[in-house]
C-alpha atoms as a PDB file:
ATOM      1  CA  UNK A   1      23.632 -47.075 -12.101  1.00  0.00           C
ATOM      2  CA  UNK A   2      22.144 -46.997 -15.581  1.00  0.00           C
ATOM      3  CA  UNK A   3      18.337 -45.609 -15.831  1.00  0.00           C
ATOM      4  CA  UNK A   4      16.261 -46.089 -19.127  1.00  0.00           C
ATOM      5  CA  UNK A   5      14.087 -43.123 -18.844  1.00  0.00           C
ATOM      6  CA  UNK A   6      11.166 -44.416 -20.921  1.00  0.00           C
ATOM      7  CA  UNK A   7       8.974 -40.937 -22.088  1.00  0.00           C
ATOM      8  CA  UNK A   8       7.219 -40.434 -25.213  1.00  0.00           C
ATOM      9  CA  UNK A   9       9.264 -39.451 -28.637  1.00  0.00           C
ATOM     10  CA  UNK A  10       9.818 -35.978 -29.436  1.00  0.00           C
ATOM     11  CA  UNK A  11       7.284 -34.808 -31.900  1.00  0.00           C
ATOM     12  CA  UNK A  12       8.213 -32.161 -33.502  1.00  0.00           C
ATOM     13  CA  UNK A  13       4.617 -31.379 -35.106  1.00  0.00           C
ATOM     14  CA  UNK A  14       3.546 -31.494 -30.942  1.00  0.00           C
ATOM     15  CA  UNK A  15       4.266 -27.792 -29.212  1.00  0.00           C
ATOM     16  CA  UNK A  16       3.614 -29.755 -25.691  1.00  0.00           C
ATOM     17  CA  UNK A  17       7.407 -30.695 -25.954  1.00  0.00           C
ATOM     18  CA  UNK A  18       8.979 -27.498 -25.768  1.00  0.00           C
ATOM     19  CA  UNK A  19      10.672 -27.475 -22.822  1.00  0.00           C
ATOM     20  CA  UNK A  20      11.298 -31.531 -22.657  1.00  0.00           C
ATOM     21  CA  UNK A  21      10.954 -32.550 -18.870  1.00  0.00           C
ATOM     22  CA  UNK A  22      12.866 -35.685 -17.585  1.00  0.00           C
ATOM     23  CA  UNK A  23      12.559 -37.019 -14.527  1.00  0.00           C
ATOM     24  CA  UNK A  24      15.427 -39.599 -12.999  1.00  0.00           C
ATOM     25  CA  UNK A  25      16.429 -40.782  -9.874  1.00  0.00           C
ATOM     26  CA  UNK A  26      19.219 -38.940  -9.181  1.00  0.00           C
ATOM     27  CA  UNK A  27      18.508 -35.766 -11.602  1.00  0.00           C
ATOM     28  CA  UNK A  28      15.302 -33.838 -12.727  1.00  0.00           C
ATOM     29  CA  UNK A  29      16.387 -32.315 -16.394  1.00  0.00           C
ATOM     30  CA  UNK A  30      14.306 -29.832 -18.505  1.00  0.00           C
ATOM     31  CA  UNK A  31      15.854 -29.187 -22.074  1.00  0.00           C
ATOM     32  CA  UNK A  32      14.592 -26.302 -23.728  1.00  0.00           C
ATOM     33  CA  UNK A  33      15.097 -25.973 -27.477  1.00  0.00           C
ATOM     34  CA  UNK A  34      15.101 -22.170 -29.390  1.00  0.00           C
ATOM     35  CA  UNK A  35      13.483 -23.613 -32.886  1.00  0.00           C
ATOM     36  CA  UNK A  36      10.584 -25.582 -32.209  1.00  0.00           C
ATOM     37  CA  UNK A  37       9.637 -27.538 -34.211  1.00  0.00           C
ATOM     38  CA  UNK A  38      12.657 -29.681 -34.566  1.00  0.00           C
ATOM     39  CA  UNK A  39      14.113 -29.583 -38.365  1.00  0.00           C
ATOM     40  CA  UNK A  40      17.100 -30.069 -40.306  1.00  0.00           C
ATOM     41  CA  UNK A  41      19.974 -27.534 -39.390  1.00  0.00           C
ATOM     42  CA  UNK A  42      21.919 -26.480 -36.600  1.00  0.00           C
ATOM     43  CA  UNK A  43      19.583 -26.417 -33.287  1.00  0.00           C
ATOM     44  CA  UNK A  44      20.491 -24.643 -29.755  1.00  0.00           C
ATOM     45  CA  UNK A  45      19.266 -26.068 -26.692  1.00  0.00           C
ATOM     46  CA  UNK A  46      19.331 -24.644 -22.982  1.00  0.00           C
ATOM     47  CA  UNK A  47      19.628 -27.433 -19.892  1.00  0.00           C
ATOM     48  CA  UNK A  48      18.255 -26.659 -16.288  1.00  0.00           C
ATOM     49  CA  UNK A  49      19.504 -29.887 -13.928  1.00  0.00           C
ATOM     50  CA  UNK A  50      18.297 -30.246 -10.927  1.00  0.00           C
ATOM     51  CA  UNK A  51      20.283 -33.168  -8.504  1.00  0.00           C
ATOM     52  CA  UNK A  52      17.334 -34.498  -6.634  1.00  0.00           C
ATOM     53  CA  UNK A  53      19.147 -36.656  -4.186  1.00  0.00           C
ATOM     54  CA  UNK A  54      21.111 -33.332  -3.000  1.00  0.00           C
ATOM     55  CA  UNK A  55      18.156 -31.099  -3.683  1.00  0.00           C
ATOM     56  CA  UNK A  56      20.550 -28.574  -5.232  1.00  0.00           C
ATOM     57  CA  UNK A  57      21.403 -27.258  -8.862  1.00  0.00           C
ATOM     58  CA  UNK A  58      23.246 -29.619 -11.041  1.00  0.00           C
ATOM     59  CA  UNK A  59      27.538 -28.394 -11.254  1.00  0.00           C
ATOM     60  CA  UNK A  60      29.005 -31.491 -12.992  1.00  0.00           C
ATOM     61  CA  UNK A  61      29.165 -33.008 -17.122  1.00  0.00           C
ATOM     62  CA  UNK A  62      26.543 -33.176 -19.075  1.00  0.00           C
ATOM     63  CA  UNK A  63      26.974 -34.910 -22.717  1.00  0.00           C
ATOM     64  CA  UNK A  64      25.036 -35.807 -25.362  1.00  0.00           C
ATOM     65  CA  UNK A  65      24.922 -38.642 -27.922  1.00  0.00           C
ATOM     66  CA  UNK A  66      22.956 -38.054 -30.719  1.00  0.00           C
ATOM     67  CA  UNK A  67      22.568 -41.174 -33.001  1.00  0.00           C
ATOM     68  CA  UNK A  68      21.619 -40.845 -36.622  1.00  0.00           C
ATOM     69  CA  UNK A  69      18.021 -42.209 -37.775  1.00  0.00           C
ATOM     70  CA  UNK A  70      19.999 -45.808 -39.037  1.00  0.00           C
ATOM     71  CA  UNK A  71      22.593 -45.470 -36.140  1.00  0.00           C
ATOM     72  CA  UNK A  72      25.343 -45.120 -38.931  1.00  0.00           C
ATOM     73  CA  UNK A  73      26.831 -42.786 -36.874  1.00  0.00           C
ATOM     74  CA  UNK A  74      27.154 -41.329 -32.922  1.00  0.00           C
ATOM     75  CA  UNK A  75      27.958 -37.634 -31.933  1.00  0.00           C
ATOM     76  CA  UNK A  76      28.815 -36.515 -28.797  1.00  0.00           C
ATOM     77  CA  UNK A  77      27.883 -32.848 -27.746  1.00  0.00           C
ATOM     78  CA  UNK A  78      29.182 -31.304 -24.824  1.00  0.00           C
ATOM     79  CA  UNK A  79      26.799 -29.302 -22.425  1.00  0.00           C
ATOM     80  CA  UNK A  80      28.751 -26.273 -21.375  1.00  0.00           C
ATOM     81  CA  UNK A  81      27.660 -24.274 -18.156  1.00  0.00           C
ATOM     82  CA  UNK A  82      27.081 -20.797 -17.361  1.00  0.00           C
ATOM     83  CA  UNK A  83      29.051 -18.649 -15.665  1.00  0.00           C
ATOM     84  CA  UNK A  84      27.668 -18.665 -11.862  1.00  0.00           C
ATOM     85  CA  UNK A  85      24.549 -17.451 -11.011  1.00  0.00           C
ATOM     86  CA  UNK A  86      23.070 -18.640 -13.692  1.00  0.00           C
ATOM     87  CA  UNK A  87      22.909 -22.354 -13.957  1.00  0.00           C
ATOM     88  CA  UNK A  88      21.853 -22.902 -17.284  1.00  0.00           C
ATOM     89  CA  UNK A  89      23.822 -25.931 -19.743  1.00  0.00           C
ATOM     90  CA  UNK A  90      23.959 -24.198 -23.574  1.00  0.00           C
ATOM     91  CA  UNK A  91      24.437 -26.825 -25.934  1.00  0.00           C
ATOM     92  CA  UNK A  92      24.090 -26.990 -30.284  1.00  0.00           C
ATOM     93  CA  UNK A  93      23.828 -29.487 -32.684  1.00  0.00           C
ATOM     94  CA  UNK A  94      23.533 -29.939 -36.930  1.00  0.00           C
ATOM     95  CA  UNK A  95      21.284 -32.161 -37.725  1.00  0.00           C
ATOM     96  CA  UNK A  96      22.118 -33.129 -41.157  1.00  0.00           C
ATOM     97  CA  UNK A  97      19.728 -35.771 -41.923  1.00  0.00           C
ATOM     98  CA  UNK A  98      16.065 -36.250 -41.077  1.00  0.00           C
ATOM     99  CA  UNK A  99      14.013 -38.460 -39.303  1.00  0.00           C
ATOM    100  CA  UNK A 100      14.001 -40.254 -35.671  1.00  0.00           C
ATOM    101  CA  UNK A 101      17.395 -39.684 -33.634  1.00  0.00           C
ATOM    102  CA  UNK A 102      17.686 -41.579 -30.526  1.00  0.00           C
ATOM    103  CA  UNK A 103      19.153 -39.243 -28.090  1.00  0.00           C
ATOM    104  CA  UNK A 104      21.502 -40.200 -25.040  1.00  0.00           C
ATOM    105  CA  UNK A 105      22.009 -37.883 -22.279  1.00  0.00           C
ATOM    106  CA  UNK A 106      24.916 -38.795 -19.424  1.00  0.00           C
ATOM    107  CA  UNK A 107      25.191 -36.524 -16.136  1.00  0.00           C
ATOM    108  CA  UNK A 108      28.346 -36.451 -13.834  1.00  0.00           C
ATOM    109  CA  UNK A 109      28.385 -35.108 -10.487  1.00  0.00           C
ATOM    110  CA  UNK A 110      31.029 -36.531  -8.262  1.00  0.00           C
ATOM    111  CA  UNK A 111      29.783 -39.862  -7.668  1.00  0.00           C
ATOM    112  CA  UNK A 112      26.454 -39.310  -8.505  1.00  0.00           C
ATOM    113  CA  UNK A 113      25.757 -40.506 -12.544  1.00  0.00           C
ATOM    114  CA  UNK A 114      22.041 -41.292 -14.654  1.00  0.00           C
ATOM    115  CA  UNK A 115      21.646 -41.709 -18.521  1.00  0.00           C
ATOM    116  CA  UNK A 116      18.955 -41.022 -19.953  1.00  0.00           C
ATOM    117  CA  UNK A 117      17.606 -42.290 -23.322  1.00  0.00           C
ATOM    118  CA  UNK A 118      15.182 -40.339 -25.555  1.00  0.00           C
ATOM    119  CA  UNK A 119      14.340 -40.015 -29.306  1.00  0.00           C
ATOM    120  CA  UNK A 120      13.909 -36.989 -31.269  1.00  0.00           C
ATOM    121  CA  UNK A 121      11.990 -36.436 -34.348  1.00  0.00           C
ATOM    122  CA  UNK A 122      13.607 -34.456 -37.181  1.00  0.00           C
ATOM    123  CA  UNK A 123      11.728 -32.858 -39.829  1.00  0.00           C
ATOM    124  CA  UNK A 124      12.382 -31.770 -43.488  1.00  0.00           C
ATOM    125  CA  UNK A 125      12.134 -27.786 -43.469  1.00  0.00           C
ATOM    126  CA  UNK A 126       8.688 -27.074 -45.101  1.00  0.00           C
ATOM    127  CA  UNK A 127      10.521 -26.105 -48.649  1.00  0.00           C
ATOM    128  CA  UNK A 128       6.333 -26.133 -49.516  1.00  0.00           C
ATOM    129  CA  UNK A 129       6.322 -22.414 -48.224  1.00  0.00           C
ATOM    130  CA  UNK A 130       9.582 -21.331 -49.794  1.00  0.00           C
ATOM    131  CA  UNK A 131       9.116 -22.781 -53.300  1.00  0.00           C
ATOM    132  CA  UNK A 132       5.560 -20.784 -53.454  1.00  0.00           C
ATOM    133  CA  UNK A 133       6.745 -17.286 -52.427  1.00  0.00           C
ATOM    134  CA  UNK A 134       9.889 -17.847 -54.874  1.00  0.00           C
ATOM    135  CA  UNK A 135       7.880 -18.235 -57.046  1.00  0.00           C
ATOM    136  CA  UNK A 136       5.532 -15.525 -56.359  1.00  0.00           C
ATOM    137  CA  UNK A 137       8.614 -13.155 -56.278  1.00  0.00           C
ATOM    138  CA  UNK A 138       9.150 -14.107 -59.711  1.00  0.00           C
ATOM    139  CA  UNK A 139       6.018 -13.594 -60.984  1.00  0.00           C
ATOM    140  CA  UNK A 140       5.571  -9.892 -59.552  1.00  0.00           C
ATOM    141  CA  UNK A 141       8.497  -8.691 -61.269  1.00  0.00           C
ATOM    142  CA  UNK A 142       7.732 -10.161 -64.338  1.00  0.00           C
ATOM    143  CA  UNK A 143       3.793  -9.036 -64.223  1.00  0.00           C
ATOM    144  CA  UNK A 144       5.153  -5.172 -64.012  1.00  0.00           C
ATOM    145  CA  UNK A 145       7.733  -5.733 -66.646  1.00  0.00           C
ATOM    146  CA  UNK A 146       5.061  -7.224 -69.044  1.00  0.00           C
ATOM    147  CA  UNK A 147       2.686  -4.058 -67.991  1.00  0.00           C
ATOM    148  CA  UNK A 148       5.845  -1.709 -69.113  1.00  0.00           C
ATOM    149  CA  UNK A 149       6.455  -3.315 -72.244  1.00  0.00           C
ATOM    150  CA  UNK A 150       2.556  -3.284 -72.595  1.00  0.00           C
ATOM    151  CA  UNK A 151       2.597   0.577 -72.320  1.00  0.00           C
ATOM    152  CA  UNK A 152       5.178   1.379 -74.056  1.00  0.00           C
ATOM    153  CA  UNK A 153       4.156  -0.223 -77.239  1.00  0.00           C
ATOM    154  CA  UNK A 154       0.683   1.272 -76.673  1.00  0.00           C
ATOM    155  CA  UNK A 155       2.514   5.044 -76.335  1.00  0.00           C
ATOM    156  CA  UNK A 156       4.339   4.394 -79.941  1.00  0.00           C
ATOM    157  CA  UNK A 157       1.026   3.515 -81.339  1.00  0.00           C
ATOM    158  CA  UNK A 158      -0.575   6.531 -80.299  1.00  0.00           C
ATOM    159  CA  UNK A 159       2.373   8.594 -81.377  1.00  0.00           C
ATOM    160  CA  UNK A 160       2.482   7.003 -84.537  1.00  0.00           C
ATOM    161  CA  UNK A 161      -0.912   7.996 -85.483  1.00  0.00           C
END
C-alpha cells in the first residue's frame, strides 16, 4: 500500500520543524535534524519509528530518496539502526545544491510497508555574515599596522630634532 503523506514543506527559516512529525497508517515517524536550519552541506538526521498497527518500536529498513530541486538526479540514503536499546535510525546526507528537494521515505517491516513523500527546503549558507567579519579581520590588523608605522615615523621625527 502506497500513502502520500501530504504535510506542509520544510521551511528551513521555520524552527517549528525541528523534529519533523509524520503520521501514516502503518508508522508514526519523527525525524530530527542536528543543523537547523537546513543549508547546503552534509546534514545528520536521527529517526524514531513507531509501527502503529503493532504498537511497538519500528526494527525493519528505512531509506531515503532525496531528489534534487529539478529532479536531475535521485539518492538513496540508508537509515541505519542503533544497537538495541536504543531505537534510534542515524542517517546523513550532502546537499550539494540549494533549493526545494522532494524527499521520499520507504519503511520495511516484514509485511508491513508506507512511503512517505515530503519536501525539504535548502538554503544558501548566509556567506552575508562571513564576508563581513573577513573583512573586519582584515581591517583590525591593518588599523594596528598603520598605527605602528604611524609611531614610528613620529619617534624618528622627534629624534631627529
Amino acid at each position: 500500500m502506497i500513502f502520500f503523506v501530504s504535510i506542509n514543506s520544510l521551511s528551513s527559516d521555520s524552527e517549528l520543524t525541528n523534529p519533523l512529525l509524520i503520521k501514516g497508517n502503518k508508522f508514526n515517524v519523527s525525524i530530527e535534524f542536528y543543523n537547523f536550519p537546513l543549508k547546503l552541506g552534509e546534514q545528520f538526521f536521527d529517526l524514531e519509528i513507531l509501527n502503529i498497527s503493532e504498537d511497538t518500536n519500528f526494527k525493519g529498513n528505512a531509506d531515503f530518496y532525496f531528489n534534487t530541486p529539478g529532479k536531475n538526479k535521485r539518492y538513496k540514503v540508508v537509515a541505519l539502526k542503533l544497537p538495541a536499546p536504543d531505537l534510534i535510525y542515524k542517517s546523513a546526507f550532502t546537499f550539494k545544491q540549494s533549493g526545494i528537494w522532494d524527499v521520499e521515505l520507504i519503511l520495511r517491516e516484514g509485511n508491513d510497508y508506507e512511503e512517505f513523500y515530503f519536501k525539504m527546503n535548502i538554503q544558501d549558507p548566509n556567506l552575508g555574515t562571513f564576508k563581513y567579519g573577513y573583512l573586519l579581520m582584515l581591517f583590525v590588523p591593518l588599523l594596528i599596522l598603520i598605527a605602528i608605522i604611524s609611531l614610528y615615523r613620529e619617534s624618528r621625527k622627534n629624534t631627529d630634532k
